[in-house]
Protein backbone atom coordinates (compact mmCIF):
# COMPACT_ATOMS: atom_id res chain seq x y z
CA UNK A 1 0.00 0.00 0.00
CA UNK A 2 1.31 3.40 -1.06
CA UNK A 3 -0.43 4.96 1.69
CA UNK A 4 1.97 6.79 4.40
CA UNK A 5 1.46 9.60 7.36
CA UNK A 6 2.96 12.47 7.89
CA UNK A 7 3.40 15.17 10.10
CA UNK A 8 4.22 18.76 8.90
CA UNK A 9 7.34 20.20 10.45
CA UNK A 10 6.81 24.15 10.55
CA UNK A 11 10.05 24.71 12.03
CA UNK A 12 11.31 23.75 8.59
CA UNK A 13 8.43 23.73 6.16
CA UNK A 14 8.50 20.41 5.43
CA UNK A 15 6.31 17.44 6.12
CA UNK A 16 8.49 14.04 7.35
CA UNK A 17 7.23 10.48 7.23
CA UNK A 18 5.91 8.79 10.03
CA UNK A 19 5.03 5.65 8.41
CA UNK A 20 6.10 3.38 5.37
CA UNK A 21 4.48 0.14 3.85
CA UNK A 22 2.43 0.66 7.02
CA UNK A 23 4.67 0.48 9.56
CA UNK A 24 5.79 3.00 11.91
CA UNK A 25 8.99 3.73 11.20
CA UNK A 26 8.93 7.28 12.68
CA UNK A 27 6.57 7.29 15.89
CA UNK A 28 4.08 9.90 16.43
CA UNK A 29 5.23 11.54 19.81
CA UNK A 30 3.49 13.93 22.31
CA UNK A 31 4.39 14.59 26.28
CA UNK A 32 2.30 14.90 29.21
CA UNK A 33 2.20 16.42 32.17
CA UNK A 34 1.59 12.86 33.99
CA UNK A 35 0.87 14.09 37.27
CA UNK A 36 -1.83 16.11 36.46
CA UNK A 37 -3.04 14.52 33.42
CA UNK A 38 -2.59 16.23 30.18
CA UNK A 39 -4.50 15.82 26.84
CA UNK A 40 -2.43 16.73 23.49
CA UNK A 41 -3.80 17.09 20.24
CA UNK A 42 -1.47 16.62 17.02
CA UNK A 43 -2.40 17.14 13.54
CA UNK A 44 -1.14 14.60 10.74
CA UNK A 45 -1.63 13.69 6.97
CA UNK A 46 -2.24 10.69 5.42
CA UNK A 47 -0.68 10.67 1.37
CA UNK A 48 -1.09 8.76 -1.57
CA UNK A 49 2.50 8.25 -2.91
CA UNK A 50 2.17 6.53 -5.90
CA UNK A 51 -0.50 8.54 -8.43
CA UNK A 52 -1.03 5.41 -10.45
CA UNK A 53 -3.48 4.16 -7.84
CA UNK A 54 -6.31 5.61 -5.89
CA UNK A 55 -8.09 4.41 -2.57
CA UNK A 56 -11.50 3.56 -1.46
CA UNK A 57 -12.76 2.25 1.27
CA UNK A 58 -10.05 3.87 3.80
CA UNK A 59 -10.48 3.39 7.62
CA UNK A 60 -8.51 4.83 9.96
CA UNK A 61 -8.63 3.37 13.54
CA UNK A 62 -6.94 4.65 16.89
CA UNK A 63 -5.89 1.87 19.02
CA UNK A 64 -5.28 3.34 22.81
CA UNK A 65 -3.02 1.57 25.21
CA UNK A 66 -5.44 -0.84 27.58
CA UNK A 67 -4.50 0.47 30.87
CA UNK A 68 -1.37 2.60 32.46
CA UNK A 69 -0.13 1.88 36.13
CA UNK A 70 -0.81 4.96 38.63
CA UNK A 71 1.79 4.54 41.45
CA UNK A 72 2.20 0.48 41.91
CA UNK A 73 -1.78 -0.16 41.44
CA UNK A 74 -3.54 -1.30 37.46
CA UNK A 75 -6.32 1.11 37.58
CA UNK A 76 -9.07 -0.27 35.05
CA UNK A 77 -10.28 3.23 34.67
CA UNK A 78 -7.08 4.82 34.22
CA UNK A 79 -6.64 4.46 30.41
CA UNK A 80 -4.98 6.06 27.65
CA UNK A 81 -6.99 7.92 25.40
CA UNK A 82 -6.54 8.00 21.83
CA UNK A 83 -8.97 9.85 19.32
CA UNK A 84 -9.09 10.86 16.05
CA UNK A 85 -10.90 13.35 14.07
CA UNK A 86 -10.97 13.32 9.79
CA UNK A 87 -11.01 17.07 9.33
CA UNK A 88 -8.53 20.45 8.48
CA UNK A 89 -9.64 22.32 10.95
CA UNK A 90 -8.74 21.93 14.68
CA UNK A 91 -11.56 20.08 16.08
CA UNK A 92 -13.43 21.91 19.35
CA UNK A 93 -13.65 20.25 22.84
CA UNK A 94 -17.09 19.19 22.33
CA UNK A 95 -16.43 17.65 18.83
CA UNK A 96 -13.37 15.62 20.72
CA UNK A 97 -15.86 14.83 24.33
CA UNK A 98 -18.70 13.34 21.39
CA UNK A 99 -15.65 10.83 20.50
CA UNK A 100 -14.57 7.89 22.13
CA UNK A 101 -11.19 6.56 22.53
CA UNK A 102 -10.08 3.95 19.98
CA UNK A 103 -12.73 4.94 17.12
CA UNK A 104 -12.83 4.55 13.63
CA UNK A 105 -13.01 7.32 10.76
CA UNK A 106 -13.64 6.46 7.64
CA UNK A 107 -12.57 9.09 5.10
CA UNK A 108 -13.41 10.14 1.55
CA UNK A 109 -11.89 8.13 -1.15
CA UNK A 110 -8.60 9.28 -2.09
CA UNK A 111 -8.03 9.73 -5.66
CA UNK A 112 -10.67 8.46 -8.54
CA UNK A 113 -10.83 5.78 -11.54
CA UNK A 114 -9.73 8.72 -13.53
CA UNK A 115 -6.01 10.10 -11.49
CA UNK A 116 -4.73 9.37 -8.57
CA UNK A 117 -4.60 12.14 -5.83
CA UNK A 118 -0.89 12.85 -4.32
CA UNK A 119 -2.27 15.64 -1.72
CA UNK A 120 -1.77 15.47 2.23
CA UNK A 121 -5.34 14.61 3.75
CA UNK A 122 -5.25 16.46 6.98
CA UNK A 123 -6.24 13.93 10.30
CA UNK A 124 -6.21 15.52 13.85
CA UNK A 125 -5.25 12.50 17.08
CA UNK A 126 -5.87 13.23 20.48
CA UNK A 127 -3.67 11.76 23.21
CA UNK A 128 -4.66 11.82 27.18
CA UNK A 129 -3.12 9.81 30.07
CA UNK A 130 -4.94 10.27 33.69
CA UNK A 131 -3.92 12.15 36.64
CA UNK A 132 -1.37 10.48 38.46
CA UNK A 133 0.57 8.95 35.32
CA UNK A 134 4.21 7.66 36.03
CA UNK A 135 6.60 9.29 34.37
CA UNK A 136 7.09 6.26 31.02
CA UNK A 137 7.42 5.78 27.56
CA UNK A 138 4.25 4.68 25.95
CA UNK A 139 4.94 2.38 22.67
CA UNK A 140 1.31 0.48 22.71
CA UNK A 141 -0.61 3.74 20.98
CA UNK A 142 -1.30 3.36 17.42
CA UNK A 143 -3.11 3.78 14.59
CA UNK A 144 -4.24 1.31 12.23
CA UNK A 145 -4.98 2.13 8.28
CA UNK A 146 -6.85 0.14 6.09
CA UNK A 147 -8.03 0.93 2.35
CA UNK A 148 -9.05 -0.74 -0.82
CA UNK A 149 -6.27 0.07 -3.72
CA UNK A 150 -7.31 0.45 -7.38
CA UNK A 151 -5.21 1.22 -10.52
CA UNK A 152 -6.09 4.57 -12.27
CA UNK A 153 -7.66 3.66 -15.69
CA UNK A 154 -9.39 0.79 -15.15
């Protein structure tokens, strides 16, 4: 699948690759403020790189960690929260609070029958961990793409 993310560095106007072939080779990353909790949203692209094909069918799906440990104790409530949102604009609160963690988007068709579309489709993830979050590293968090590929023309 010619299907990659993206996230757009504005430091140095450029957009670098989080994924290829569909795996992660360049993890999303946010930080948190663990002790108090801390929600971070991140906006990223998913691209078509190879204009001889288009997609239908595409499904996007956060996958949140199961639980986190607060102090020495598995809390069952005290999850990681992973949303995402199909849109360009930065989603409000109450667009994010009617979203639960680990749902599925499924986006408009990239590209037709006719050409295949090369432009960065905008997604926005949101991140949370629960008050009282040791200080870790969090690899579990992903997202998982799937899409129908077609060649242009026929």
């Amino acid at each position: 699948m010619a299907l990659n993310l993206y996230e757009y560095d504005e430091d140095n106007n450029q957009y670098l690759q989080i994924s290829e072939d569909g795996l992660h080779t360049n993890p999303i990353k946010t930080s948190h403020n663990g002790t108090n909790g801390e929600t971070v949203e991140k906006k990223v692209y998913l691209k078509n790189e190879d204009a001889n094909f288009y997609y239908t069918d595409i499904i996007v799906t956060s996958i949140p960690a199961r639980k986190v440990k607060v102090g020495d104790i598995n809390y069952p409530e005290a999850f990681i929260s992973y949303k995402i949102i199909n849109q360009d604009s930065q989603p409000t609160e109450n667009q994010w609070l009617s979203i639960r963690s680990g749902n599925e988007v499924e986006m408009e068709d990239i590209g037709d029958a006719s050409a295949g579309d090369t432009s960065y489709k905008p997604i926005w993830i949101q991140v949370g961990i629960p008050t009282g979050t040791r200080v870790q590293t969090i690899r579990d968090v992903s997202i998982s793409l799937q899409a129908k590929s077609n060649p242009v023309g026929v």
